[in-house]
C-alpha atoms as a PDB file:
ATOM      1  CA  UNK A   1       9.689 -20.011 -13.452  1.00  0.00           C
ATOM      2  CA  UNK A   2       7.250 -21.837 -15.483  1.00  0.00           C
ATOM      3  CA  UNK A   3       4.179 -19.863 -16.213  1.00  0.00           C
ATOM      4  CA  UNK A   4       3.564 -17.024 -18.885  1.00  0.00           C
ATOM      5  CA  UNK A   5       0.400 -14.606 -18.455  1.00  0.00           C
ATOM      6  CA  UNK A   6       0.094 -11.961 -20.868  1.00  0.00           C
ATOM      7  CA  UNK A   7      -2.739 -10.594 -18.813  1.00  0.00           C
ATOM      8  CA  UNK A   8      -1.178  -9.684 -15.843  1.00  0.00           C
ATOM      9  CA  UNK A   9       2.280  -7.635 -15.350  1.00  0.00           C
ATOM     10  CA  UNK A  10       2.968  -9.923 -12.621  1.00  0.00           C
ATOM     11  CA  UNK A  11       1.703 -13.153 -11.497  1.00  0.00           C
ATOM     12  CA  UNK A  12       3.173 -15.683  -9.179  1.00  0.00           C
ATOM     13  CA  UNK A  13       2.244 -19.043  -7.833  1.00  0.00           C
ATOM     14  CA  UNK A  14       3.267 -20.071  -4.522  1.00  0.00           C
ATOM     15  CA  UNK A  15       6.492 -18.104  -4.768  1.00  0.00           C
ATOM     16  CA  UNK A  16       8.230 -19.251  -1.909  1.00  0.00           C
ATOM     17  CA  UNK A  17      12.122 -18.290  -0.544  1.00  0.00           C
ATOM     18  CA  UNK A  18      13.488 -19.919   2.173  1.00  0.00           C
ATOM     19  CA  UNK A  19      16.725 -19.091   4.438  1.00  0.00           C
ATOM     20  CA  UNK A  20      18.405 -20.656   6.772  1.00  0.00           C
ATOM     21  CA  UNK A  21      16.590 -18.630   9.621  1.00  0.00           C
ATOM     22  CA  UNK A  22      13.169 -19.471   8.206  1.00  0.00           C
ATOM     23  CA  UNK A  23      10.781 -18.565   5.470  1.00  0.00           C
ATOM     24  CA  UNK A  24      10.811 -15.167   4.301  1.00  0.00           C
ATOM     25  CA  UNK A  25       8.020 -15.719   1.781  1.00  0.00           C
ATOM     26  CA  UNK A  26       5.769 -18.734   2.300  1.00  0.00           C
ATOM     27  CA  UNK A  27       3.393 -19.548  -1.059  1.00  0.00           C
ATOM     28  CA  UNK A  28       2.675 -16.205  -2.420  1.00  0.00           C
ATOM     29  CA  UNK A  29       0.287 -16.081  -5.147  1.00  0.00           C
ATOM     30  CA  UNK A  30      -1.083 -12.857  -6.850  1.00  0.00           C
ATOM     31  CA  UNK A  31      -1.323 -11.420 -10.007  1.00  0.00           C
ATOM     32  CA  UNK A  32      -0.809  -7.500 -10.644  1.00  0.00           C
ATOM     33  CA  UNK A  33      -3.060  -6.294 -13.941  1.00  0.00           C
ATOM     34  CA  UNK A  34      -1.538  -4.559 -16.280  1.00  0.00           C
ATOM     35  CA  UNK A  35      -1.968  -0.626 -15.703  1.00  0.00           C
ATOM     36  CA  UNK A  36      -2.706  -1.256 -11.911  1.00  0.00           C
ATOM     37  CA  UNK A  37      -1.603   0.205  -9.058  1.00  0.00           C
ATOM     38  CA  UNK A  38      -0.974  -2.907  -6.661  1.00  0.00           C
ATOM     39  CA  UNK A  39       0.494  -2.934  -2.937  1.00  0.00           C
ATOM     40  CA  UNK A  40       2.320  -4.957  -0.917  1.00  0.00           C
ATOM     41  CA  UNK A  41       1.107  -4.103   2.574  1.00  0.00           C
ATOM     42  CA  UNK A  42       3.069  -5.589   5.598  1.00  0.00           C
ATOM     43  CA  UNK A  43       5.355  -4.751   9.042  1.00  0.00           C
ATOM     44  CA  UNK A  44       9.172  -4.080   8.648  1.00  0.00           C
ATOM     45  CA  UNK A  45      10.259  -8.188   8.281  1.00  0.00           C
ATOM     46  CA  UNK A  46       7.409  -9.011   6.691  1.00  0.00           C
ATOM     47  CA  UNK A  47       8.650 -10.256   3.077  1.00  0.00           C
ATOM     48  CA  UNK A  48       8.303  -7.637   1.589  1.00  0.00           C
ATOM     49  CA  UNK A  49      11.766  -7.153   0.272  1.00  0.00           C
ATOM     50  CA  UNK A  50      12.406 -10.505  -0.146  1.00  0.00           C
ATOM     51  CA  UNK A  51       9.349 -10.543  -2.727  1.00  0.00           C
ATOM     52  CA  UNK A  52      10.418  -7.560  -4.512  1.00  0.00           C
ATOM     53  CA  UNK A  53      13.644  -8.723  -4.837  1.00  0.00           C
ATOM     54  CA  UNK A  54      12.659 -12.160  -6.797  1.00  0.00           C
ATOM     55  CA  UNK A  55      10.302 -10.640  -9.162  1.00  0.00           C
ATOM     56  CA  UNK A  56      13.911  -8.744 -10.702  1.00  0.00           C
ATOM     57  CA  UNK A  57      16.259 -11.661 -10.386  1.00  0.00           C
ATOM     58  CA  UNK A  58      18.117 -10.035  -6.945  1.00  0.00           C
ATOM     59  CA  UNK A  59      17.029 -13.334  -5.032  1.00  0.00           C
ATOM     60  CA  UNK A  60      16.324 -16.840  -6.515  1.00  0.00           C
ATOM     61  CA  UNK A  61      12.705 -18.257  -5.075  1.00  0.00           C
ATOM     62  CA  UNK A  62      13.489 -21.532  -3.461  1.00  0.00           C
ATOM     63  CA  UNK A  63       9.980 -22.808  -4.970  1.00  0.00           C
ATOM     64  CA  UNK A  64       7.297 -21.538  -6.921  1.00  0.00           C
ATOM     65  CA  UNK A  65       6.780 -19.745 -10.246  1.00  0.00           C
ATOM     66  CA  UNK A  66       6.212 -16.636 -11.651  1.00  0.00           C
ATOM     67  CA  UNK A  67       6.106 -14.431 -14.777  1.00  0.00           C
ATOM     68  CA  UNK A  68       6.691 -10.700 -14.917  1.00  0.00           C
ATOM     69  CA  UNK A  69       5.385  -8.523 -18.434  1.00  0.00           C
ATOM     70  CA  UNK A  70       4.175 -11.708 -19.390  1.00  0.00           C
ATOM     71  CA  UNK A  71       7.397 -13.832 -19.760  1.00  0.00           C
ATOM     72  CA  UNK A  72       8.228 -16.411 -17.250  1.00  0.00           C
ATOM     73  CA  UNK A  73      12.370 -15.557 -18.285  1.00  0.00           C
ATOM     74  CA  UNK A  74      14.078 -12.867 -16.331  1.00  0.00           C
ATOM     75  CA  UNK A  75      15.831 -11.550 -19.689  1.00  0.00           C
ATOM     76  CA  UNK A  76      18.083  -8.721 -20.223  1.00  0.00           C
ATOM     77  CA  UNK A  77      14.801  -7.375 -22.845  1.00  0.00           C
ATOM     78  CA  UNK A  78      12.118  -8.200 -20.068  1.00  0.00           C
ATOM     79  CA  UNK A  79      14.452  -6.186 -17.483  1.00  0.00           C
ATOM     80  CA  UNK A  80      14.400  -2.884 -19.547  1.00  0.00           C
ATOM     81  CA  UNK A  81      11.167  -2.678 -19.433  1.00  0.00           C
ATOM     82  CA  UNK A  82      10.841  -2.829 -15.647  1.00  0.00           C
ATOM     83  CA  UNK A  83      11.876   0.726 -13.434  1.00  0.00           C
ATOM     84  CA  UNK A  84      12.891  -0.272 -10.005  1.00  0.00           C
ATOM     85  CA  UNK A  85      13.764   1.763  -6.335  1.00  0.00           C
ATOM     86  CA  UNK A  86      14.302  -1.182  -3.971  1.00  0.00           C
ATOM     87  CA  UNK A  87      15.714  -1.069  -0.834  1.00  0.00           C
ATOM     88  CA  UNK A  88      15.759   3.093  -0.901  1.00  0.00           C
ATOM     89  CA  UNK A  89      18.212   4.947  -3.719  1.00  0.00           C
ATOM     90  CA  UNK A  90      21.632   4.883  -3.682  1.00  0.00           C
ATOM     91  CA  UNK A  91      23.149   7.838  -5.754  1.00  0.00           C
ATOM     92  CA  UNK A  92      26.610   9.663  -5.188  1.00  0.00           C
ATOM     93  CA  UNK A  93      26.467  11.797  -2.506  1.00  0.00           C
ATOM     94  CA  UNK A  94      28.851  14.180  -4.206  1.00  0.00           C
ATOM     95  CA  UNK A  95      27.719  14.832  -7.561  1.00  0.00           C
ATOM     96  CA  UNK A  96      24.217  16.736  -8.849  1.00  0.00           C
ATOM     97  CA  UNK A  97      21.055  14.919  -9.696  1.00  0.00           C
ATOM     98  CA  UNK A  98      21.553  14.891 -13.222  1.00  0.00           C
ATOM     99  CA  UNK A  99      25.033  13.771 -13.316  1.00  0.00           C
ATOM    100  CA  UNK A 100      23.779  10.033 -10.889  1.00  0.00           C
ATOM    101  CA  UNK A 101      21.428   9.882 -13.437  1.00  0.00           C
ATOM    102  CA  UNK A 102      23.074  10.422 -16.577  1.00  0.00           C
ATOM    103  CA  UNK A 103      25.668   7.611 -15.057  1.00  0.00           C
ATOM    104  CA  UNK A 104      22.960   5.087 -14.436  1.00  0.00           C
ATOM    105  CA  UNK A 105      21.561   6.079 -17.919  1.00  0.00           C
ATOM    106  CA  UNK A 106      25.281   5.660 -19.628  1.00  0.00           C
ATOM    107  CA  UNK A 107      25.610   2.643 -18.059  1.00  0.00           C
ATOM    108  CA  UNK A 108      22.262   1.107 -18.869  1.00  0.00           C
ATOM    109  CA  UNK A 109      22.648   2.166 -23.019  1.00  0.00           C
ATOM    110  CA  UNK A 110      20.402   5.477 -22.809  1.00  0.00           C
ATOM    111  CA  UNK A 111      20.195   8.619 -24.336  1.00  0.00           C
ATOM    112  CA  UNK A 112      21.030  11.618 -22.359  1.00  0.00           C
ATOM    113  CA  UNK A 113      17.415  13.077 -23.250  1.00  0.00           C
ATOM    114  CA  UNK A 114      16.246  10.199 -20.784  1.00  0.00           C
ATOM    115  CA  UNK A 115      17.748  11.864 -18.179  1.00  0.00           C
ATOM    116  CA  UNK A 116      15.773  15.308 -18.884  1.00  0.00           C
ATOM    117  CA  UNK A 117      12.607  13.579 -19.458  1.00  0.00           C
ATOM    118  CA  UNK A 118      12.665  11.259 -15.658  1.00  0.00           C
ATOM    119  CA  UNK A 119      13.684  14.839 -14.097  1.00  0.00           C
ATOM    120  CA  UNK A 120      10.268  16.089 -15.195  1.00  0.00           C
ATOM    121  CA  UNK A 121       8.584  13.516 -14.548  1.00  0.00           C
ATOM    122  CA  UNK A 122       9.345  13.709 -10.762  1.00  0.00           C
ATOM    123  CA  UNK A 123       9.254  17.264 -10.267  1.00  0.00           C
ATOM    124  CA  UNK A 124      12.597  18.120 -10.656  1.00  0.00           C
ATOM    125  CA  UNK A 125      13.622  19.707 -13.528  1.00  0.00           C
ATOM    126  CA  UNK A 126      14.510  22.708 -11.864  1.00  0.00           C
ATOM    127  CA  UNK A 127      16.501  20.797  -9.026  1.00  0.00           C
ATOM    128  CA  UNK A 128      18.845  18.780 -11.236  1.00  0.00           C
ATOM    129  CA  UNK A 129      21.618  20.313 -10.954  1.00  0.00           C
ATOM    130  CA  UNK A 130      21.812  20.810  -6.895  1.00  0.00           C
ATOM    131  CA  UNK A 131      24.093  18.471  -5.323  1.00  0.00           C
ATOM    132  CA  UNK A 132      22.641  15.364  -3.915  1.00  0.00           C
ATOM    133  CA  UNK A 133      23.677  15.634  -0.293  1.00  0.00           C
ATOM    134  CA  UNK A 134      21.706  19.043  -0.071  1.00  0.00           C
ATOM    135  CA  UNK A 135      18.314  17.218  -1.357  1.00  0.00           C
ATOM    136  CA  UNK A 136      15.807  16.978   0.898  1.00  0.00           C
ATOM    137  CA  UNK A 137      14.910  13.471   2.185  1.00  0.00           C
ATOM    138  CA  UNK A 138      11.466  14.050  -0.430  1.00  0.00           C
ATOM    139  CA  UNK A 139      13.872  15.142  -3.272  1.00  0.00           C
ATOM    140  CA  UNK A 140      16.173  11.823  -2.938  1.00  0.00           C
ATOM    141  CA  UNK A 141      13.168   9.349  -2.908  1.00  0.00           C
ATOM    142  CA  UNK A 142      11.781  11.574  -6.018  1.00  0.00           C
ATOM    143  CA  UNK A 143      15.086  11.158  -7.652  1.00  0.00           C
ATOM    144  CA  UNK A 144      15.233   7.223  -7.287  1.00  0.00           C
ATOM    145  CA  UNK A 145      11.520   7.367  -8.409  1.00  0.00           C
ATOM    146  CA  UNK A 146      13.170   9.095 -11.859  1.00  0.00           C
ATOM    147  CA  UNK A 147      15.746   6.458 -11.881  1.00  0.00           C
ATOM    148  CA  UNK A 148      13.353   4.116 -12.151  1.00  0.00           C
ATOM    149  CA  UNK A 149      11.713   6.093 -15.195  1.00  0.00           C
ATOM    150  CA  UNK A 150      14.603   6.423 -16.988  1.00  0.00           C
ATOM    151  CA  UNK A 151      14.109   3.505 -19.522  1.00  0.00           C
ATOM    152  CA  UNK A 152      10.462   4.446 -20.064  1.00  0.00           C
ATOM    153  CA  UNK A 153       9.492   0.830 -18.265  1.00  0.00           C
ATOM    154  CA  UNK A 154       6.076  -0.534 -18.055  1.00  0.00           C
ATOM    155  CA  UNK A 155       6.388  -1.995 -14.866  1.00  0.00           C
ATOM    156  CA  UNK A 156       7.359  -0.372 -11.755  1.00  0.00           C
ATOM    157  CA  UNK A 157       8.276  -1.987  -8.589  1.00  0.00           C
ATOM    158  CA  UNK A 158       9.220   0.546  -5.901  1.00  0.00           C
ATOM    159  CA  UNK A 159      10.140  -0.695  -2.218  1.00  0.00           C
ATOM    160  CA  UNK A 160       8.936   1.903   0.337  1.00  0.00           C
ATOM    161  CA  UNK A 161       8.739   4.824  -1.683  1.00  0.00           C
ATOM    162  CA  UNK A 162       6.834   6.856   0.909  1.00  0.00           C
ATOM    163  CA  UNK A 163       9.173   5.625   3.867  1.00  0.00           C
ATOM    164  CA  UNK A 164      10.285   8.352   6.138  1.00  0.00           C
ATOM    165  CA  UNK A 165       8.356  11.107   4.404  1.00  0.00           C
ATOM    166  CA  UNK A 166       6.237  14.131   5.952  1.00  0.00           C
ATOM    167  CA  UNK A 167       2.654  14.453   4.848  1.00  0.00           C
ATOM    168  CA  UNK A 168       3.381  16.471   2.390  1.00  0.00           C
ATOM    169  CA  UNK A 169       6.335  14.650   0.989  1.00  0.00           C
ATOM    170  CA  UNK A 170       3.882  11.579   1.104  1.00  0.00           C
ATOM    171  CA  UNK A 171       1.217  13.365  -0.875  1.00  0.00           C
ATOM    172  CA  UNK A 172       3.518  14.369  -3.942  1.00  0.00           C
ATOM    173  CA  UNK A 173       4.643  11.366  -4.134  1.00  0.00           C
ATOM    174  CA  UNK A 174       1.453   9.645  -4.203  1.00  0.00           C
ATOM    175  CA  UNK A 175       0.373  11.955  -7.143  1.00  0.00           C
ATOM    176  CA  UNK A 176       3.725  10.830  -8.613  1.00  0.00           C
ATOM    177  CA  UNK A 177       3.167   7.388  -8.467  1.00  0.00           C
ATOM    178  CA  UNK A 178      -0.712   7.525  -9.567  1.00  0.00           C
ATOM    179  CA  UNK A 179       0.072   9.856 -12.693  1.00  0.00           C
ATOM    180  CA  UNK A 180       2.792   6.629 -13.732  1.00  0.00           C
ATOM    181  CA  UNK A 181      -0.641   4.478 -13.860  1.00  0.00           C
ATOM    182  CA  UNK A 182      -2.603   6.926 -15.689  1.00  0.00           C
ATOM    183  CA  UNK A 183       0.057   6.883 -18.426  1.00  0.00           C
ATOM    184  CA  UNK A 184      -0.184   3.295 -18.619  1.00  0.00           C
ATOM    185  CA  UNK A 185       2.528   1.603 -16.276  1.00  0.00           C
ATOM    186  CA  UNK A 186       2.045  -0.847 -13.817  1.00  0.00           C
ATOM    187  CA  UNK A 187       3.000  -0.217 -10.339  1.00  0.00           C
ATOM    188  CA  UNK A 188       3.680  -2.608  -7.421  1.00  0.00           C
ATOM    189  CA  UNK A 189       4.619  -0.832  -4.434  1.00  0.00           C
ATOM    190  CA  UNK A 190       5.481  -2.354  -1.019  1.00  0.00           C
ATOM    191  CA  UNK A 191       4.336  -0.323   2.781  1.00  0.00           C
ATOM    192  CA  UNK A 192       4.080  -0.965   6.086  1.00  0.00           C
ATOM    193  CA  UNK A 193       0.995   1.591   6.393  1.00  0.00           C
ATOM    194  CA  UNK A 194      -2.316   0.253   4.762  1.00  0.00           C
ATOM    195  CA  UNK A 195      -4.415   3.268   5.105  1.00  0.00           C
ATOM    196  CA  UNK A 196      -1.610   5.436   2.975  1.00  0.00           C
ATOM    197  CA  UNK A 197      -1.786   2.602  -0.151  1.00  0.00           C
ATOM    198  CA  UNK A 198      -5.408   3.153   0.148  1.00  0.00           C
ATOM    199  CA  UNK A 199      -5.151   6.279  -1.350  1.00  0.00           C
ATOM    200  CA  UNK A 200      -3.069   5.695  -4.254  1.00  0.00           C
ATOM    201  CA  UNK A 201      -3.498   1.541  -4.737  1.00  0.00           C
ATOM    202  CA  UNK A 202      -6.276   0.002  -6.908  1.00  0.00           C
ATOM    203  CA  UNK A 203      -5.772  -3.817  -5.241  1.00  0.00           C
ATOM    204  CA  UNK A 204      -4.141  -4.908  -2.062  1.00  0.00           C
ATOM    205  CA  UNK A 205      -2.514  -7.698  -0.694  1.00  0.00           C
ATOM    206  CA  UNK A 206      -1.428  -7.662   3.064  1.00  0.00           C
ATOM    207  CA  UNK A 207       1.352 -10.038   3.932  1.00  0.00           C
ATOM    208  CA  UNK A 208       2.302 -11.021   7.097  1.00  0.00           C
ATOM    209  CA  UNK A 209       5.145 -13.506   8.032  1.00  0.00           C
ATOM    210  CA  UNK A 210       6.136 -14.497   4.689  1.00  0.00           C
ATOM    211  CA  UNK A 211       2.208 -15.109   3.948  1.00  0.00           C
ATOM    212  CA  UNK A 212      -0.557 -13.229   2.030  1.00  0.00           C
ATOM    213  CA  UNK A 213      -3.775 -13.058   5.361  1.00  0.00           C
ATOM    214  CA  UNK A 214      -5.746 -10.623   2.556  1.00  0.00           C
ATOM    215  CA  UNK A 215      -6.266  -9.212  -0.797  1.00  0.00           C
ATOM    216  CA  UNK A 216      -8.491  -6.969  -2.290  1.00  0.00           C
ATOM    217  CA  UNK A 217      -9.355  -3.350  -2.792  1.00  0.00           C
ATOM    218  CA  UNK A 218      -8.643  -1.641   0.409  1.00  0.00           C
ATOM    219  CA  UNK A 219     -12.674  -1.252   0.789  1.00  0.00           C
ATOM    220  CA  UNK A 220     -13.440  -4.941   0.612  1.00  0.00           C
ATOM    221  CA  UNK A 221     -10.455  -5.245   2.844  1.00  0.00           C
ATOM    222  CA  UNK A 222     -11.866  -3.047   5.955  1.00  0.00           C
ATOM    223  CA  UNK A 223     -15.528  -4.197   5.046  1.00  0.00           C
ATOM    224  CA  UNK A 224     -14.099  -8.433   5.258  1.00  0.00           C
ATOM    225  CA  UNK A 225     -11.999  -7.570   8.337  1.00  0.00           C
ATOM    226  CA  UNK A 226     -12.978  -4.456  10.111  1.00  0.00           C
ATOM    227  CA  UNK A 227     -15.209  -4.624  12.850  1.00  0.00           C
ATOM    228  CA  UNK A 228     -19.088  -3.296  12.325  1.00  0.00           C
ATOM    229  CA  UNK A 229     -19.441   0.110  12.905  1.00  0.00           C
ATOM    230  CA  UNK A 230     -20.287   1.708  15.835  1.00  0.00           C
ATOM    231  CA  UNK A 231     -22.080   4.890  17.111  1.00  0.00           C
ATOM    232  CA  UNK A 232     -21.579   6.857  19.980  1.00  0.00           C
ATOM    233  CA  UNK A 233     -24.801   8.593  21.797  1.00  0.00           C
ATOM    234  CA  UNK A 234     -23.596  11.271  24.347  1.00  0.00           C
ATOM    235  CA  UNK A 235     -26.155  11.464  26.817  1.00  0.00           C
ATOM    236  CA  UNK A 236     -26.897  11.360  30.589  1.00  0.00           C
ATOM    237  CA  UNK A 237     -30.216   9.285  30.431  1.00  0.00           C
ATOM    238  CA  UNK A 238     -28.448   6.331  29.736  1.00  0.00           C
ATOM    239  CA  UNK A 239     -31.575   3.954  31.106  1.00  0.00           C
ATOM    240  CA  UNK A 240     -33.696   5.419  28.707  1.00  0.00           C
ATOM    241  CA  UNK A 241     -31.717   5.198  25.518  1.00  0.00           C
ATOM    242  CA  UNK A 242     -31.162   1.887  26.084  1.00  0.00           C
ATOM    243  CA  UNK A 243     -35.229   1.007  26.357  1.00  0.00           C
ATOM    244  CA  UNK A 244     -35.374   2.828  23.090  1.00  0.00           C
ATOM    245  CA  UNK A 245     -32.194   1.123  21.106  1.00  0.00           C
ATOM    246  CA  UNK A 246     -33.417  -2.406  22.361  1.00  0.00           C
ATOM    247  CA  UNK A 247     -36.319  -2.378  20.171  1.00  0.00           C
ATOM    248  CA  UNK A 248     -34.463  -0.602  17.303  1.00  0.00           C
ATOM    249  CA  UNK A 249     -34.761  -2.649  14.377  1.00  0.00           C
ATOM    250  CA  UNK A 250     -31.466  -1.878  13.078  1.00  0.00           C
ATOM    251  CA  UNK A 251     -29.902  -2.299  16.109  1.00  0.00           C
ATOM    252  CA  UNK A 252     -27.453  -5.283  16.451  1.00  0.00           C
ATOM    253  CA  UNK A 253     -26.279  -4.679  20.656  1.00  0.00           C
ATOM    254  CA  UNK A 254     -26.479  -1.443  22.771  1.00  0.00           C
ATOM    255  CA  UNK A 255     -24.247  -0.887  25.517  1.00  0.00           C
ATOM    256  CA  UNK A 256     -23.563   2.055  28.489  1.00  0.00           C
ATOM    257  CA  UNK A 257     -20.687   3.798  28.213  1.00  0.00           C
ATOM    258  CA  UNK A 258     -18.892   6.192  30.462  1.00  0.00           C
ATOM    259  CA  UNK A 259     -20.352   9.542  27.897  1.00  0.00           C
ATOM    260  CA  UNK A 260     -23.426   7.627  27.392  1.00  0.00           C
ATOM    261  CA  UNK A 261     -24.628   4.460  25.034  1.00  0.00           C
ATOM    262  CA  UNK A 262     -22.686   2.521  22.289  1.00  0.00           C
ATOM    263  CA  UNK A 263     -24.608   1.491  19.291  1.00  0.00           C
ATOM    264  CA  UNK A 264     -22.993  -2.053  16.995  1.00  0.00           C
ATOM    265  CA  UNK A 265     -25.436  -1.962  13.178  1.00  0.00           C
ATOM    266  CA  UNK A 266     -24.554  -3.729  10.392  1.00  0.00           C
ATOM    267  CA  UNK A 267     -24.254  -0.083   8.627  1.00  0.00           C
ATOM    268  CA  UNK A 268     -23.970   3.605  10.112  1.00  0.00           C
ATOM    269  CA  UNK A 269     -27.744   4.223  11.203  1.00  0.00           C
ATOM    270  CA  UNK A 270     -26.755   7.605  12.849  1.00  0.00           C
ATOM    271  CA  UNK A 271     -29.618   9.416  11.460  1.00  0.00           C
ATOM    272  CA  UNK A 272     -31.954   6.822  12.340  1.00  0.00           C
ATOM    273  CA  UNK A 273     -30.821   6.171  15.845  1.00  0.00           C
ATOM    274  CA  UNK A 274     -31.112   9.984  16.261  1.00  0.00           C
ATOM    275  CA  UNK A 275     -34.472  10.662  15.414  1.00  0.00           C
ATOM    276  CA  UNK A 276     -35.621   7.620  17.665  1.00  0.00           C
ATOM    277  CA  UNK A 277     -34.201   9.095  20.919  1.00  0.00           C
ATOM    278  CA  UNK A 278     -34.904  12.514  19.898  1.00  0.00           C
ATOM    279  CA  UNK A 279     -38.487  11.394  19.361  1.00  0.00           C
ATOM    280  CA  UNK A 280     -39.125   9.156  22.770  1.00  0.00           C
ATOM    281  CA  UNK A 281     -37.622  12.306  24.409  1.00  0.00           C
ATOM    282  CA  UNK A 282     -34.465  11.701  25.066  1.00  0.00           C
ATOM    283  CA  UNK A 283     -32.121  14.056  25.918  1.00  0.00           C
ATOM    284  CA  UNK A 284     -29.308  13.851  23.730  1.00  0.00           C
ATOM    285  CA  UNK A 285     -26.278  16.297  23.277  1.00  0.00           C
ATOM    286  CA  UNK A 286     -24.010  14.244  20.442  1.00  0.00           C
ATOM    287  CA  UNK A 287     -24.221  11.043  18.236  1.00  0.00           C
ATOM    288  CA  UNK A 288     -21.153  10.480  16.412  1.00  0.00           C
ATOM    289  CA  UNK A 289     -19.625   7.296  14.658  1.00  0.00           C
ATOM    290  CA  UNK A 290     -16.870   5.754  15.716  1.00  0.00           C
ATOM    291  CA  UNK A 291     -14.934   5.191  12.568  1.00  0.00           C
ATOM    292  CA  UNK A 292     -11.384   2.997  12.933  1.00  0.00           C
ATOM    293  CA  UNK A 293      -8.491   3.438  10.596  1.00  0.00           C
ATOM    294  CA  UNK A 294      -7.619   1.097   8.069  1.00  0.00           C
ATOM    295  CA  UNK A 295      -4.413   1.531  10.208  1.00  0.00           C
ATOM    296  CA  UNK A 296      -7.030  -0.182  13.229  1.00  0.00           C
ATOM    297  CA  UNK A 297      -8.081  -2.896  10.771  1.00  0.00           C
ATOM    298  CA  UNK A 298      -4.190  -3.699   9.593  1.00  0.00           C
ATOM    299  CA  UNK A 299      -3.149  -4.249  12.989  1.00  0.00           C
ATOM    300  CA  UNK A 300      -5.916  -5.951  14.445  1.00  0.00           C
ATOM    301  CA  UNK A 301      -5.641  -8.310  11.275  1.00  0.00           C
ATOM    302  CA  UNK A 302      -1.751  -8.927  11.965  1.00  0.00           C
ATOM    303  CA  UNK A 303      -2.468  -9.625  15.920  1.00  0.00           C
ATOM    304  CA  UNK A 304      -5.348 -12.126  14.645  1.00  0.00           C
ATOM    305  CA  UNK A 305      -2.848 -14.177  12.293  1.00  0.00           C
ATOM    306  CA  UNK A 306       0.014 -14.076  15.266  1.00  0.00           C
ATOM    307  CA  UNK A 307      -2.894 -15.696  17.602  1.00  0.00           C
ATOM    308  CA  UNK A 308      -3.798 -18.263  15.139  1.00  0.00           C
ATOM    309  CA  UNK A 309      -0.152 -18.908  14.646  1.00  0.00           C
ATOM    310  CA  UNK A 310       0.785 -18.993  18.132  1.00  0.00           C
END
């Protein structure tokens, strides 16, 4: 490590870790602003991990440099001051809430008020003192998210913190994670589902193989790679829509489909497109756009890179 960046509560150059197998991480460079909320957006084998794993001194990077809270040494004062879940929580099975986390807090120099405080904080004050093994699969990511909280840290890197969650396990702890950022901290958080760090992530970076194919906020990420959108016209006089589109001036390509015509603009002309058929008499019984999923965009960008790799 040979950079410092007081701007940034991450930033690496090239990072790079290699194993015998391959490259897990091939060149990453990014820097993660200091009260952002930044994620790490690839599939299961990815790099993810690997990445996570560096930043906190778990792994060694076999090139590259980087700097985390501004210091480019992982020391035992920099490392307070960072909260991590990686690689899912690990508490006893046996004993309450409280009790894992008053051992990780003993262990780690803290006051016992620490432990009160991170319970809170995740929404489970009340729940502390319930044996581990009868949380919910929520509760236990919530209580690794607490762990992580327990040193007051202005960094936190959490590793899948949604993984395996129902909706509305995913939704609490989104709010969790974005009420962390409004306090101050910085958050990098790793997923293999872009369109759920879209709703909780200020910046992006989607890695695939070891390498970074994107970054940005997840809007100039589907605008850059997402295809243009698209509007479908339900209607049986196909022949005549399509005389009408043609000389739409807003109108990149028409095409027949099976319900009726297919409309490609640079921007979502529904209204527009309506009002012309409607106008030249066209019977029409539903216009609709045909919106993809950032899910749609993260995929087709993944099966893009594996072509150009191939």
């Amino acid at each position: 490590m040979t950079i410092s960046d007081t701007d940034n509560a991450i930033s690496t150059t090239a990072l790079t870790k290699t194993f015998r197998r391959g490259t897990a991480v091939d060149a990453v460079s990014l820097q993660v602003r200091r009260g952002e909320v930044y994620g790490f957006v690839g599939l299961n084998g990815a790099g993810k991990t690997t990445f996570m794993r560096m930043l906190v001194g778990l792994a060694r990077p076999s090139s590259g440099s980087f700097s985390v809270l501004g210091s480019a040494t992982l020391s035992n004062d920099v490392l307070r001051r960072v909260g991590t879940m990686i690689e899912g929580p690990t508490f006893y099975p046996g004993m309450t809430g409280r009790q894992n986390l008053v051992l990780i807090a003993k262990y780690a120099g803290l006051a016992r008020t620490a432990v009160d405080t991170a319970l809170e904080a995740v929404e489970l004050g009340d729940r502390g003192d319930d044996v581990f093994r009868t949380y919910s699969l929520g509760m236990k990511q919530r209580l690794g998210l607490a762990a992580a909280l327990l040193g007051e840290p202005e960094l936190l890197i959490l590793d899948e913190p949604t993984n395996g969650l129902d909706p509305a396990g995913i939704s609490a702890m989104r709010d969790l994670i974005r009420a962390q950022s409004q306090r101050g901290r910085s958050v990098l958080l790793s997923s293999h589902l872009l369109g759920e760090v879209a709703h909780v992530c200020d910046r992006v970076a989607v890695l695939h193989h070891g390498r970074i194919i994107a970054i940005g906020t997840p809007a100039e990420i589907e605008a850059a790679h997402g295809e243009a959108p698209k509007i479908i016209v339900t209607t049986t006089d196909v022949e005549a829509a399509l005389d009408v589109l043609r000389s739409h001036a807003e109108v990149d390509e028409v095409r027949p489909t099976g319900e009726g015509v297919e409309v490609v603009a640079a921007k979502d002309i529904s209204a527009s497109v309506t009002v012309a058929l409607v106008s030249a008499g066209v019977d029409v019984t539903g216009v609709r756009r045909d919106h993809r999923s950032l899910e749609d965009v993260f995929l087709q960008m993944t099966a893009a890179d594996e072509r150009r790799s191939s």
